[in-house]
Protein backbone atom coordinates (compact mmCIF):
# COMPACT_ATOMS: atom_id res chain seq x y z
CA UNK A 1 -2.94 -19.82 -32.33
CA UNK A 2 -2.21 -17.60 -29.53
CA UNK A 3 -3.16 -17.10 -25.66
CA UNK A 4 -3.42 -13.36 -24.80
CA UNK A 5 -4.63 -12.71 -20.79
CA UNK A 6 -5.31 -9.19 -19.97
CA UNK A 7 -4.89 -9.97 -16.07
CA UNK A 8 -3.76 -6.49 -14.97
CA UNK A 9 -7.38 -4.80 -13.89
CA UNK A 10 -7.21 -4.99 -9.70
CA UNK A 11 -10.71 -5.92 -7.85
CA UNK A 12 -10.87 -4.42 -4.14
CA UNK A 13 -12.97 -7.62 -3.21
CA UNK A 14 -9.99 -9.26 -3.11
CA UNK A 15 -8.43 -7.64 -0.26
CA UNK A 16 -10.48 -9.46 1.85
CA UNK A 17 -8.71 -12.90 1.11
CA UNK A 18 -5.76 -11.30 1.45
CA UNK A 19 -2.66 -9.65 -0.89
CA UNK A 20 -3.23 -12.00 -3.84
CA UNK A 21 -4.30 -10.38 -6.55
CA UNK A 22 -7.15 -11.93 -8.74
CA UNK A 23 -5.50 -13.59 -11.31
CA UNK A 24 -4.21 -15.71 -8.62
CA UNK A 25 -7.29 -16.46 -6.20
CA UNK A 26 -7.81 -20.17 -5.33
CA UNK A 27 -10.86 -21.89 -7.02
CA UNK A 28 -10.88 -25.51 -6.27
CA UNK A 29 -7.20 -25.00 -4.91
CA UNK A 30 -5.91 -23.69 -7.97
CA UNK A 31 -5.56 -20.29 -9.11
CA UNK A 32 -8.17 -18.84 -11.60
CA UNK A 33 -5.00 -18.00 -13.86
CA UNK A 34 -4.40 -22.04 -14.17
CA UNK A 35 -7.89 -22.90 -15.67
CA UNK A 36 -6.96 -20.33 -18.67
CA UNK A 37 -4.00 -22.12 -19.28
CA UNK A 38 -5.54 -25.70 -19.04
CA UNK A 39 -7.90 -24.42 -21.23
CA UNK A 40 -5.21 -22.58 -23.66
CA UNK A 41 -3.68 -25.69 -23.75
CA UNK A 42 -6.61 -27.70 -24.70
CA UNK A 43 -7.05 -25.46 -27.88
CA UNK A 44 -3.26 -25.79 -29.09
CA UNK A 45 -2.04 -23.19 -27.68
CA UNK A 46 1.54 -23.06 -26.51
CA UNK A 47 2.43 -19.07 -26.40
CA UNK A 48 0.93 -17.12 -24.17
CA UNK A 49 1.27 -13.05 -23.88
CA UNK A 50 0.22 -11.76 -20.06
CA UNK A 51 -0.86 -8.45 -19.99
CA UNK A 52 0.43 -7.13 -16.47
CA UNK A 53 -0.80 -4.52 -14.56
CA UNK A 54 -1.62 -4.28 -10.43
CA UNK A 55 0.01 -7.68 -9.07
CA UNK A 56 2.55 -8.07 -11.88
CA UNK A 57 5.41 -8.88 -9.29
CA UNK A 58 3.56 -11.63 -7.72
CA UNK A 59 2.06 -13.16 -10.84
CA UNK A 60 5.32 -13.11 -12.78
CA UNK A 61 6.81 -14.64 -9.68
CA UNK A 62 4.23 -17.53 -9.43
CA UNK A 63 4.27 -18.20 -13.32
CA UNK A 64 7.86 -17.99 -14.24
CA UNK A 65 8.25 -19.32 -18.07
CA UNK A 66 5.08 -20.99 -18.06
CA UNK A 67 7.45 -24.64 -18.58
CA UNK A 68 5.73 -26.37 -15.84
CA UNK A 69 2.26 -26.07 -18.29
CA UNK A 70 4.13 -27.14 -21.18
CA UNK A 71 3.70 -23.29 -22.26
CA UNK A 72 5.97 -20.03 -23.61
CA UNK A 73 4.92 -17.21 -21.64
CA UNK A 74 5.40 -13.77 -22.26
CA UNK A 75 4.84 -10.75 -20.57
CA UNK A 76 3.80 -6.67 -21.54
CA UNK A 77 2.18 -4.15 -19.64
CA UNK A 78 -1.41 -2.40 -20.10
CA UNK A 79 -2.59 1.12 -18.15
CA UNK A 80 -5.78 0.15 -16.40
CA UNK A 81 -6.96 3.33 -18.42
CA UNK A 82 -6.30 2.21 -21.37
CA UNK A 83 -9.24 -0.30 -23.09
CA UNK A 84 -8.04 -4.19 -23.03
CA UNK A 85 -8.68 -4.74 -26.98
CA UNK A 86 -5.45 -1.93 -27.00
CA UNK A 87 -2.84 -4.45 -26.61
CA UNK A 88 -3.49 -6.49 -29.62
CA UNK A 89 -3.39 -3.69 -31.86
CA UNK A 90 0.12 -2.81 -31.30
CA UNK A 91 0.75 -5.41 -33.33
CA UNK A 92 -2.25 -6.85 -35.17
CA UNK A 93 0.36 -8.76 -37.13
CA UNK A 94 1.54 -11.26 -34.82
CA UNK A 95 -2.26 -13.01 -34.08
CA UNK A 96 -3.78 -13.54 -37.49
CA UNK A 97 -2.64 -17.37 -37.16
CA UNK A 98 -5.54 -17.47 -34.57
CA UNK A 99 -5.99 -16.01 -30.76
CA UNK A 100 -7.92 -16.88 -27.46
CA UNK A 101 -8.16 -13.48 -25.87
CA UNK A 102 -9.34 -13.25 -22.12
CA UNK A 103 -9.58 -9.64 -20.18
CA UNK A 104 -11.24 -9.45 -16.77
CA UNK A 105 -12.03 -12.67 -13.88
CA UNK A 106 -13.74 -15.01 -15.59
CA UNK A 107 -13.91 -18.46 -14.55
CA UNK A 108 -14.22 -20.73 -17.72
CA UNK A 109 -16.85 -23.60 -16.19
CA UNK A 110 -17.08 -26.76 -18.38
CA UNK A 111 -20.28 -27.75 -18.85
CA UNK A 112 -18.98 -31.60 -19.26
CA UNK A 113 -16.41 -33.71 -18.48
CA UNK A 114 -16.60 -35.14 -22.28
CA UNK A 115 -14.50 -31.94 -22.71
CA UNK A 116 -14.26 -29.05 -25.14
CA UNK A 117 -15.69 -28.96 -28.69
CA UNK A 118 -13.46 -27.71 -31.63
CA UNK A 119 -14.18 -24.04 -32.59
CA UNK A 120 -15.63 -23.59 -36.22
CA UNK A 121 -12.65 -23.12 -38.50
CA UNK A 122 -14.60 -19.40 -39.67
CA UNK A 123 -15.92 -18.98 -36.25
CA UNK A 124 -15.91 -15.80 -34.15
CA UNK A 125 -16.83 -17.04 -30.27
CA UNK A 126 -17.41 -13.69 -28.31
CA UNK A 127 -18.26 -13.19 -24.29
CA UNK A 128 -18.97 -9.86 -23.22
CA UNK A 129 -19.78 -9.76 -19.25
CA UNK A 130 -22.18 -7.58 -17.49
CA UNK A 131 -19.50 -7.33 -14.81
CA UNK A 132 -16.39 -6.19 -18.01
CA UNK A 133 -15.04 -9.30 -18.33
CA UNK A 134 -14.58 -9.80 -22.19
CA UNK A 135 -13.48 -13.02 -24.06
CA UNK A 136 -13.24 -14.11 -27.35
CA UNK A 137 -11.63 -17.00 -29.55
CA UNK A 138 -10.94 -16.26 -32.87
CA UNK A 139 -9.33 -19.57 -34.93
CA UNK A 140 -9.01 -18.22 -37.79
CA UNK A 141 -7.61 -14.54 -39.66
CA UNK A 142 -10.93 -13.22 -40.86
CA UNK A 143 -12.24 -13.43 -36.90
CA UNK A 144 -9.07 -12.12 -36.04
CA UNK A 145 -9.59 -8.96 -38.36
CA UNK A 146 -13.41 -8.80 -37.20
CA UNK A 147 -12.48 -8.70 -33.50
CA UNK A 148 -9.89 -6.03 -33.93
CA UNK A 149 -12.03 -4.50 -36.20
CA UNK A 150 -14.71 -4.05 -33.45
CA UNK A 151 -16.43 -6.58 -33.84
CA UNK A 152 -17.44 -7.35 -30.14
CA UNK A 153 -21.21 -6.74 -30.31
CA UNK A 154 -21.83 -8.86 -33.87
CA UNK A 155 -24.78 -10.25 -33.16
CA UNK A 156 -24.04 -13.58 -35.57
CA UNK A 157 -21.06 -14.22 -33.62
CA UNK A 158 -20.63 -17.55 -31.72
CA UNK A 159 -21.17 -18.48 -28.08
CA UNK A 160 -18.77 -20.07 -25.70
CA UNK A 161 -21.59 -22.53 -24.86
CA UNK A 162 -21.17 -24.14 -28.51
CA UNK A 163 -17.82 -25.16 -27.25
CA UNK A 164 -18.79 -26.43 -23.69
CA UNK A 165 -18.62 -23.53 -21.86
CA UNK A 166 -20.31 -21.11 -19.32
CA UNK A 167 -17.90 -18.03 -18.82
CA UNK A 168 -18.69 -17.02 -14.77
CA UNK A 169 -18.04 -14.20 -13.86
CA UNK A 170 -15.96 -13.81 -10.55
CA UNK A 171 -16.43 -9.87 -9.41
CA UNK A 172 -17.08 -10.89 -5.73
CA UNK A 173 -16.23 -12.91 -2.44
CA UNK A 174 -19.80 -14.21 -2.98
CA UNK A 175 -18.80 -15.74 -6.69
CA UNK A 176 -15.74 -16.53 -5.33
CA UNK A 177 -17.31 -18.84 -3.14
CA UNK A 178 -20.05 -20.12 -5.21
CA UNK A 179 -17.60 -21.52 -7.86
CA UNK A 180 -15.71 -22.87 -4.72
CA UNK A 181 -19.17 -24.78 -3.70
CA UNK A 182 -19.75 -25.82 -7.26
CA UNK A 183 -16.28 -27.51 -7.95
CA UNK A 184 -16.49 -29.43 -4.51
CA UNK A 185 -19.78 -30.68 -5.43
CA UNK A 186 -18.48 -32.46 -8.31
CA UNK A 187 -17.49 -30.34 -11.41
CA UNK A 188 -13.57 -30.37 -10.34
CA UNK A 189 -13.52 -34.16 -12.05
CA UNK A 190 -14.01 -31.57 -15.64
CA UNK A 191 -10.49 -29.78 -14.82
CA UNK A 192 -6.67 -31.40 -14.36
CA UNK A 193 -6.77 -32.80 -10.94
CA UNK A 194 -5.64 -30.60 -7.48
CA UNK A 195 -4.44 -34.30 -5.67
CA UNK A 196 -5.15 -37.40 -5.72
CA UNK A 197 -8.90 -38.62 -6.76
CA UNK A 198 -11.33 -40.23 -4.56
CA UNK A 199 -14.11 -42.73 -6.27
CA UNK A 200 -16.61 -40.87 -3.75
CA UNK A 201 -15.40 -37.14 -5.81
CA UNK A 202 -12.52 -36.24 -2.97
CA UNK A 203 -9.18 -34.49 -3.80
CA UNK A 204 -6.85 -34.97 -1.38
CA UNK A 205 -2.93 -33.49 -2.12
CA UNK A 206 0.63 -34.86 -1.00
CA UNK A 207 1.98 -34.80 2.77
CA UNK A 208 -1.77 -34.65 4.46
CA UNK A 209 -2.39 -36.58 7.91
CA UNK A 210 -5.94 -37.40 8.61
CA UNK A 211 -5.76 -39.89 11.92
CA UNK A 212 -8.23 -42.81 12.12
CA UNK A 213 -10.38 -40.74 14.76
CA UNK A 214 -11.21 -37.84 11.85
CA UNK A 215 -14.48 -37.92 9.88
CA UNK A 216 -14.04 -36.89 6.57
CA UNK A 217 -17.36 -36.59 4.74
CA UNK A 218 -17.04 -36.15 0.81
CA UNK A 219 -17.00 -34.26 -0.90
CA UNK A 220 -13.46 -32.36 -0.13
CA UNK A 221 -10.98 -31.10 -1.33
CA UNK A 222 -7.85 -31.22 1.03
CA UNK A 223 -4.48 -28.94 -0.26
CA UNK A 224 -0.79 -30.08 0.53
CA UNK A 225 1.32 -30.37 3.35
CA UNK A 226 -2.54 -30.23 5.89
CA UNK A 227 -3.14 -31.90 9.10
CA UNK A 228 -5.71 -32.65 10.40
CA UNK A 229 -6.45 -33.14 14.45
CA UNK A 230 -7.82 -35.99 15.59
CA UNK A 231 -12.12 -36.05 16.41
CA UNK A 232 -12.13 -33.63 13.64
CA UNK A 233 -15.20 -33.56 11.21
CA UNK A 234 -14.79 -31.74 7.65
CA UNK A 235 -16.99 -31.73 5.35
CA UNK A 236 -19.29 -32.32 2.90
CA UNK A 237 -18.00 -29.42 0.71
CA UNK A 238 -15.01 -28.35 2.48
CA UNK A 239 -12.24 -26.92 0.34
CA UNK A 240 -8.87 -26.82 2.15
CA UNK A 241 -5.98 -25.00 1.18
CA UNK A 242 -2.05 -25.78 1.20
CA UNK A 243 -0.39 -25.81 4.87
CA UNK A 244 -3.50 -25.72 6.60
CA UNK A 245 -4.07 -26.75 10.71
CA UNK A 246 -7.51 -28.31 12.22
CA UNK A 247 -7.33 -29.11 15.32
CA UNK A 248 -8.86 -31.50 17.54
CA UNK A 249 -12.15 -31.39 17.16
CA UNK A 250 -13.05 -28.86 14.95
CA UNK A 251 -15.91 -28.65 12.45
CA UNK A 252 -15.90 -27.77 8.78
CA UNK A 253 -18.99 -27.96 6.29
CA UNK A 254 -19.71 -26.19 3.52
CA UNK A 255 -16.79 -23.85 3.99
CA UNK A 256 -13.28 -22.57 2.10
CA UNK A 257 -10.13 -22.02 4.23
CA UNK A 258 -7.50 -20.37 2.39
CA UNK A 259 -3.83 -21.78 2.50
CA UNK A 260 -2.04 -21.00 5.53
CA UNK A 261 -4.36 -21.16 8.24
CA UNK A 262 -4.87 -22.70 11.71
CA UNK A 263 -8.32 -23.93 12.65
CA UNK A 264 -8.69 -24.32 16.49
CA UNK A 265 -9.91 -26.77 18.81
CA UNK A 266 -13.34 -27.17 18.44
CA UNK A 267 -13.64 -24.42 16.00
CA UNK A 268 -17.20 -24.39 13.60
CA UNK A 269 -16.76 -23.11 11.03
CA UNK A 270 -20.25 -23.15 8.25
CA UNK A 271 -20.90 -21.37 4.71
CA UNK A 272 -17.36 -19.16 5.45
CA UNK A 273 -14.48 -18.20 4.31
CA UNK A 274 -11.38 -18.77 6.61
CA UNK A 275 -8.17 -16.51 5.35
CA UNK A 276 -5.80 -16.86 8.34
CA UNK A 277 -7.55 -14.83 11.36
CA UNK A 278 -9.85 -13.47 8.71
CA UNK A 279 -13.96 -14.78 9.10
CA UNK A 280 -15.63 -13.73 5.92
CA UNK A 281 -19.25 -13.38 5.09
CA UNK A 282 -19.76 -14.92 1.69
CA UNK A 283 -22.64 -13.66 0.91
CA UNK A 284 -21.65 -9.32 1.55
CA UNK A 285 -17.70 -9.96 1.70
CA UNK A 286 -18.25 -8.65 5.51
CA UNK A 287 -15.10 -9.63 7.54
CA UNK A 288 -14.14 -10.02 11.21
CA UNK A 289 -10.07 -10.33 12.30
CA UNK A 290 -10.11 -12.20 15.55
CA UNK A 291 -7.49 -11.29 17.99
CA UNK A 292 -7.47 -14.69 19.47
CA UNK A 293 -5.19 -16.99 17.98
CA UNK A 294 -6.42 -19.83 19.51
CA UNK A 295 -9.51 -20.17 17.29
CA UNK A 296 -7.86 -18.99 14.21
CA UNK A 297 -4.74 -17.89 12.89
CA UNK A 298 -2.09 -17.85 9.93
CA UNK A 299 0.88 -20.22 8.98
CA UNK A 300 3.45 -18.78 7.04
CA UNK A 301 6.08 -20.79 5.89
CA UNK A 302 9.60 -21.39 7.60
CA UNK A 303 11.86 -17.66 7.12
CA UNK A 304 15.06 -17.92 4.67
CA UNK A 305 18.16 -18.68 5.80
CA UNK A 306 18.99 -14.83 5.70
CA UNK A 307 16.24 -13.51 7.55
CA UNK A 308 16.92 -16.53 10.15
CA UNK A 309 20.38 -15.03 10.51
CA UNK A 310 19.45 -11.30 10.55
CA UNK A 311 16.53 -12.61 13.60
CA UNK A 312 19.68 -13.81 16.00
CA UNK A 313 21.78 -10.78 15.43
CA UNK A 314 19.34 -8.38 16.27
CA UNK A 315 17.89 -10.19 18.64
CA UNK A 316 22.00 -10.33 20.39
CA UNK A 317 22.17 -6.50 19.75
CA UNK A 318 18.93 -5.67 21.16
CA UNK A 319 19.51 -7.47 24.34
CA UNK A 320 22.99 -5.20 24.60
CA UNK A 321 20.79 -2.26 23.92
CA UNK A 322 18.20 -3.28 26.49
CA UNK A 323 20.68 -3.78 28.86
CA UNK A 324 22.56 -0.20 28.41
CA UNK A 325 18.94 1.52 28.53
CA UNK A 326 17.20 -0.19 31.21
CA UNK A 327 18.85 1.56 33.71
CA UNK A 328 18.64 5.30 32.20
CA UNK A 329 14.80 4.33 31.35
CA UNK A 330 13.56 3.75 34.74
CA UNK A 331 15.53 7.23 36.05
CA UNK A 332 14.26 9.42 33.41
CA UNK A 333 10.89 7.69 32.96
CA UNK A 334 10.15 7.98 36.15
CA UNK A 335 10.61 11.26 36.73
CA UNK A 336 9.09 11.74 33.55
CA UNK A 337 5.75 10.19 34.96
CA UNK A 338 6.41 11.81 38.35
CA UNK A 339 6.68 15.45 36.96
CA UNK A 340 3.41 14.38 34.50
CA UNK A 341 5.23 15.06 31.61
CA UNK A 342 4.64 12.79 29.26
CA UNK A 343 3.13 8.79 29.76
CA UNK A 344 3.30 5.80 27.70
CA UNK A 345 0.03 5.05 25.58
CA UNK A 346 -0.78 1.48 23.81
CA UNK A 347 -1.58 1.36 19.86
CA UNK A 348 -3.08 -1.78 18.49
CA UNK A 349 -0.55 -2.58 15.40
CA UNK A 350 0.19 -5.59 13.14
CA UNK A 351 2.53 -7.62 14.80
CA UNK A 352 4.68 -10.71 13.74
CA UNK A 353 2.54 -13.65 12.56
CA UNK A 354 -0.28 -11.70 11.52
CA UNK A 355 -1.19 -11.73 14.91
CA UNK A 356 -2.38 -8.08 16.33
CA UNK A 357 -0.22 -6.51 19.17
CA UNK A 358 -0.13 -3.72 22.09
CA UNK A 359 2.78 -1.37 21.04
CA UNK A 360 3.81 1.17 24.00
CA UNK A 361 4.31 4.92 22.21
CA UNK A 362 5.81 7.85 24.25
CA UNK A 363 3.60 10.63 24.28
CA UNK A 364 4.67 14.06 26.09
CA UNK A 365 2.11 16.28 27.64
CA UNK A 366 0.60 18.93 25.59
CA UNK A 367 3.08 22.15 26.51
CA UNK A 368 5.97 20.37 27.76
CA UNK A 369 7.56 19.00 23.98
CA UNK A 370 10.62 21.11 24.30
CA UNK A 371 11.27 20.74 28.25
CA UNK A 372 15.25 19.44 28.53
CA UNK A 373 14.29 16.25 30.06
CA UNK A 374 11.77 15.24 27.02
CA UNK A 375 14.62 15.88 24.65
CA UNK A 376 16.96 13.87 26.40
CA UNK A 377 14.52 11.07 26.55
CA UNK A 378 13.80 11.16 23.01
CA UNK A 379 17.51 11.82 21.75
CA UNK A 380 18.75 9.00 23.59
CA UNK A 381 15.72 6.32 22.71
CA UNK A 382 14.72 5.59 25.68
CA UNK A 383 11.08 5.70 24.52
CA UNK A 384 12.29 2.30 22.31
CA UNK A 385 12.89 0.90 25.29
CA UNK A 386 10.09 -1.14 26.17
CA UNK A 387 10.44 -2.36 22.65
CA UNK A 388 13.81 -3.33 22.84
CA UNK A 389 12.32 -5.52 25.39
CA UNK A 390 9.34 -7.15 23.66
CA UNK A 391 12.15 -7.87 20.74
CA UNK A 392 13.66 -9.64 22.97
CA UNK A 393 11.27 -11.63 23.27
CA UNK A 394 10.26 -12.33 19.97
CA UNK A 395 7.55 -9.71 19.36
CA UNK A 396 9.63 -7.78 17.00
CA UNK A 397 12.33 -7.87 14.73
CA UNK A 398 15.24 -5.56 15.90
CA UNK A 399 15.02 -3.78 12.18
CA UNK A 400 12.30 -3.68 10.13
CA UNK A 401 8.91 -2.04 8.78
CA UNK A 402 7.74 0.66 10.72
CA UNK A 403 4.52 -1.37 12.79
CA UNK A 404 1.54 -0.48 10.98
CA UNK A 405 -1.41 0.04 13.04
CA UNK A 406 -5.33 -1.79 12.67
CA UNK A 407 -7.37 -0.97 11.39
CA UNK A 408 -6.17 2.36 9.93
CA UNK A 409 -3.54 0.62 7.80
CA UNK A 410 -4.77 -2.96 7.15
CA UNK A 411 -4.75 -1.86 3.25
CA UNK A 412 -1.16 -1.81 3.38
CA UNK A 413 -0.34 -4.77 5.32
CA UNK A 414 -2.89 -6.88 2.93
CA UNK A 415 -0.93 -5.54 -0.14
CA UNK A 416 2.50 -6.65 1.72
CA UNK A 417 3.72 -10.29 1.00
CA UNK A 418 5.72 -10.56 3.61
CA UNK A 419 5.99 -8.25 6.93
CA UNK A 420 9.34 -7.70 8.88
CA UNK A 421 7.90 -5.32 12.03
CA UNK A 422 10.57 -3.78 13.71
CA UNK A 423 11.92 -1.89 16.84
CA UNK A 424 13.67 0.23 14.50
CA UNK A 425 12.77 1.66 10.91
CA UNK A 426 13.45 3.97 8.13
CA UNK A 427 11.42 6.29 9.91
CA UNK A 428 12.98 5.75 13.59
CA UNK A 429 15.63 8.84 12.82
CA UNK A 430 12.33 10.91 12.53
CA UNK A 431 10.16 12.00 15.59
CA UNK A 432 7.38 12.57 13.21
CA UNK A 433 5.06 9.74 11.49
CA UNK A 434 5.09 9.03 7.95
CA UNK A 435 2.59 9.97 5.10
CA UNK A 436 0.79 6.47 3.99
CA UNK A 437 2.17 6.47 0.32
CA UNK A 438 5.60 6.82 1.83
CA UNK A 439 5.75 4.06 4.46
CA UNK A 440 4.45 1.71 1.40
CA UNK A 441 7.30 3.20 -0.46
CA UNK A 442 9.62 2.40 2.25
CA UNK A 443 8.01 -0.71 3.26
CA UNK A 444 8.29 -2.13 -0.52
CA UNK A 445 11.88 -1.14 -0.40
CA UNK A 446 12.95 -3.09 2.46
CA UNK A 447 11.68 -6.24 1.33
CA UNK A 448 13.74 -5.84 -1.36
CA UNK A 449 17.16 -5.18 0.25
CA UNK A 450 16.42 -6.54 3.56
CA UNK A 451 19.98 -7.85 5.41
CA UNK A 452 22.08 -7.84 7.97
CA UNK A 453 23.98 -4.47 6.23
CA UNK A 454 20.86 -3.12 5.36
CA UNK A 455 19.63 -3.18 9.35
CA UNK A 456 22.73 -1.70 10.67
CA UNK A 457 22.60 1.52 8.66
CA UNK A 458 18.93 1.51 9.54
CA UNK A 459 20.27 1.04 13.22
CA UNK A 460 22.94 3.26 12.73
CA UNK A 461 20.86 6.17 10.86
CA UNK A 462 17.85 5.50 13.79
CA UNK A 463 19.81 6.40 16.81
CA UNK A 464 22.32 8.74 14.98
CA UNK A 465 19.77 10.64 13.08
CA UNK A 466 17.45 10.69 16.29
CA UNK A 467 20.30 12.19 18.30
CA UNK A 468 21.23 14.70 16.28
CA UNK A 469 17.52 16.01 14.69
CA UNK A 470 16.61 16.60 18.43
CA UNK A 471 18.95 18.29 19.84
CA UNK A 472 18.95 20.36 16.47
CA UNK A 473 15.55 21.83 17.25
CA UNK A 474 13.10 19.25 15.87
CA UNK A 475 9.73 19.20 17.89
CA UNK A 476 8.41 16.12 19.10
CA UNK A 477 4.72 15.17 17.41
């Protein structure tokens, strides 16, 4: 018997949690993509085919070979135009010993801990959501024939409740959350464990610190690597991600905070959901970013070693920089703002940390673009400047993704997995803004050849290219 997952399908609800795609959303602090392989792996199964679509980088990069579930995975591709059933018929041939065939997010919910039943040997078990999701498990040829054969509507075919299961379907932030509340209240005992096991129905992982002083109030479920602040209260039905922060004093009931987060100091936080400095609205998948950091924010885990490196060599260069420019700056700004040609405006962009930031952008006066003095100031970058300074002191990296403003691009920061904002860009040479699709081009490029050679011939290009599209004619806009 085989596992096929047809996992490819994106859901815009889940931009509101963040860039994980749904395959990979956290249900009881494990992805939804680990229940089908528990559940593969209850039936025999021990070769699994993913069929990849939107996400396929990140879910190829969390599953790997599938060894750590005692599994064979493999992977193919699927159009999201093309029907899900497709993919088995390129070749029929190689699931006639038997298949378990899953297309959409569905959350398999055991309806006992006793576990699953055996499938009927001639048994066709079919699930056909309102919402598309579509499920079947065929154990034996002739099922296998009947499902490819289009059989998904037989009306004598089995139910996945004659095995011990309710198929859920998970098609919003408000299911999302419901199956959270339901596995905190007790059904998580049905799956493989996310920690270590409570008599009073608690999951608590490795590396957590809950001081004397902290109420905990089952039942929770408490990821790896948290800590937790001391006259804190959490819970009942909290479920707490990996590398999560609650300060002194908060409150949590009836809530889900996502992995990487920081609660504040006496925070409340009731019936939400917590992604980083994201408040969601269960019930309409409304969202608020808060600006303040002190009531919530995001962890991200520790830089590599490279990008450590590449942060204190630009951060030596653009202290060099700042001090060549601040000089020239203050002349030729000044009499910039004294002749009223041109002024410094703020734009609210995504800064380091996921933390929003005031970025200063030069902007001439209507009429005066092509005065000498404009030209000069532009050729030279001295309207990086101020820039150069915040880099300095740790607002920026020297080289990096163009800063991507909020809200107008939060689609594109949600869908990046990690986020290198810089003084300098792919776009710096240019004195024009990029077209969307090709700062996520460019932006998807960099985090694959970021480096320290990679941000000098972005530095290089930036003030070269700059200097020499300028004084070649090109307008400023």
């Amino acid at each position: 018997m085989k596992t096929v997952l047809h996992v490819g399908a994106g859901r815009t609800w889940t931009r509101a949690l963040g860039s994980v795609p749904w395959p990979l959303v956290s249900l009881g602090n494990r992805p939804l993509l680990e229940y089908w392989f528990e559940l593969s792996v209850d039936l025999g199964v021990t070769d699994v085919h993913l069929a990849l679509g939107e996400g396929a980088e990140q879910i190829e990069a969390y599953v790997g070979d599938g060894s750590r579930w005692g599994l064979r995975i493999q992977y193919g591709f699927l159009r999201d135009d093309r029907p899900p059933l497709s993919f088995l018929a390129h070749n029929p041939g190689q699931w006639r010993d038997g298949l378990l065939f899953m297309s959409g997010p569905v959350f398999p919910r055991r309806l006992s801990a006793s576990g699953l039943k055996p499938p009927a040997a001639d048994g066709l078990y079919l699930h056909k959501g309102a919402a598309g999701g579509f499920c079947a498990v065929c154990p034996s040829t002739a099922a296998v024939d009947a499902l490819l054969a289009g059989a998904s509507d037989a009306a004598a075919a089995h139910t996945f409740q004659e095995l011990g299961l309710e198929l859920q379907p998970v098609e919003s932030v408000k299911d999302f959350f419901a199956i959270n509340m339901q596995l905190v209240g007790g059904e998580i005992s049905r799956y493989l464990a996310p920690g270590y096991g409570a008599a009073d129905g608690s999951f608590v992982g490795y590396n957590v610190i809950i001081p004397p002083s902290a109420e905990v109030t089952p039942a929770v479920i408490v990821g790896n690597d948290c800590r937790i602040g001391a006259l804190a209260s959490v819970g009942p039905c909290a479920v707490i991600g990996d590398h999560v922060f609650i300060d002194r004093q908060a409150l949590l009931e009836r809530c889900v905070v996502l992995a990487g987060t920081y609660v504040g100091r006496q925070v409340e936080i009731r019936e939400k959901i917590v992604a980083a400095s994201r408040l969601i609205d269960p019930e309409d998948g409304e969202y608020l970013d808060l600006e303040d950091t002190w009531l919530l924010a995001g962890i991200h885990s520790a830089v590599t070693l490279g990008d450590m490196f590449r942060a204190v060599i630009g951060w030596v260069i653009a202290l060099l920089l700042l001090c060549i420019q601040a000089a020239p700056f203050a002349i030729s700004y000044g009499l910039i703002h004294w002749l009223r040609q041109g002024r410094m405006e703020q734009w609210t962009v995504h800064g380091c940390r996921r933390r929003l930031r005031r970025m200063r952008i030069f902007c001439p006066t209507p009429g005066v673009r092509e005065s000498l003095l404009i030209r000069l100031f532009i050729a030279l970058g001295l309207d990086l400047t101020p820039r150069l300074a915040e880099a300095v002191c740790g607002w920026w990296w020297l080289c990096g993704h163009e800063p991507l403003r909020a809200p107008e691009e939060n689609a594109l920061r949600d869908d990046l997995q990690s986020y290198f904002p810089g003084v300098f860009g792919y776009a710096t040479r240019r004195t024009v803004r990029n077209e969307p699709a090709v700062m996520a081009m460019e932006a998807r490029y960099y985090l694959q050849n970021r480096g320290i050679m990679e941000d000098m011939r972005i530095l290089r290009d930036a003030l070269a290219g700059r200097l020499i599209s300028v004084i070649g004619g090109e307008r400023y806009r």
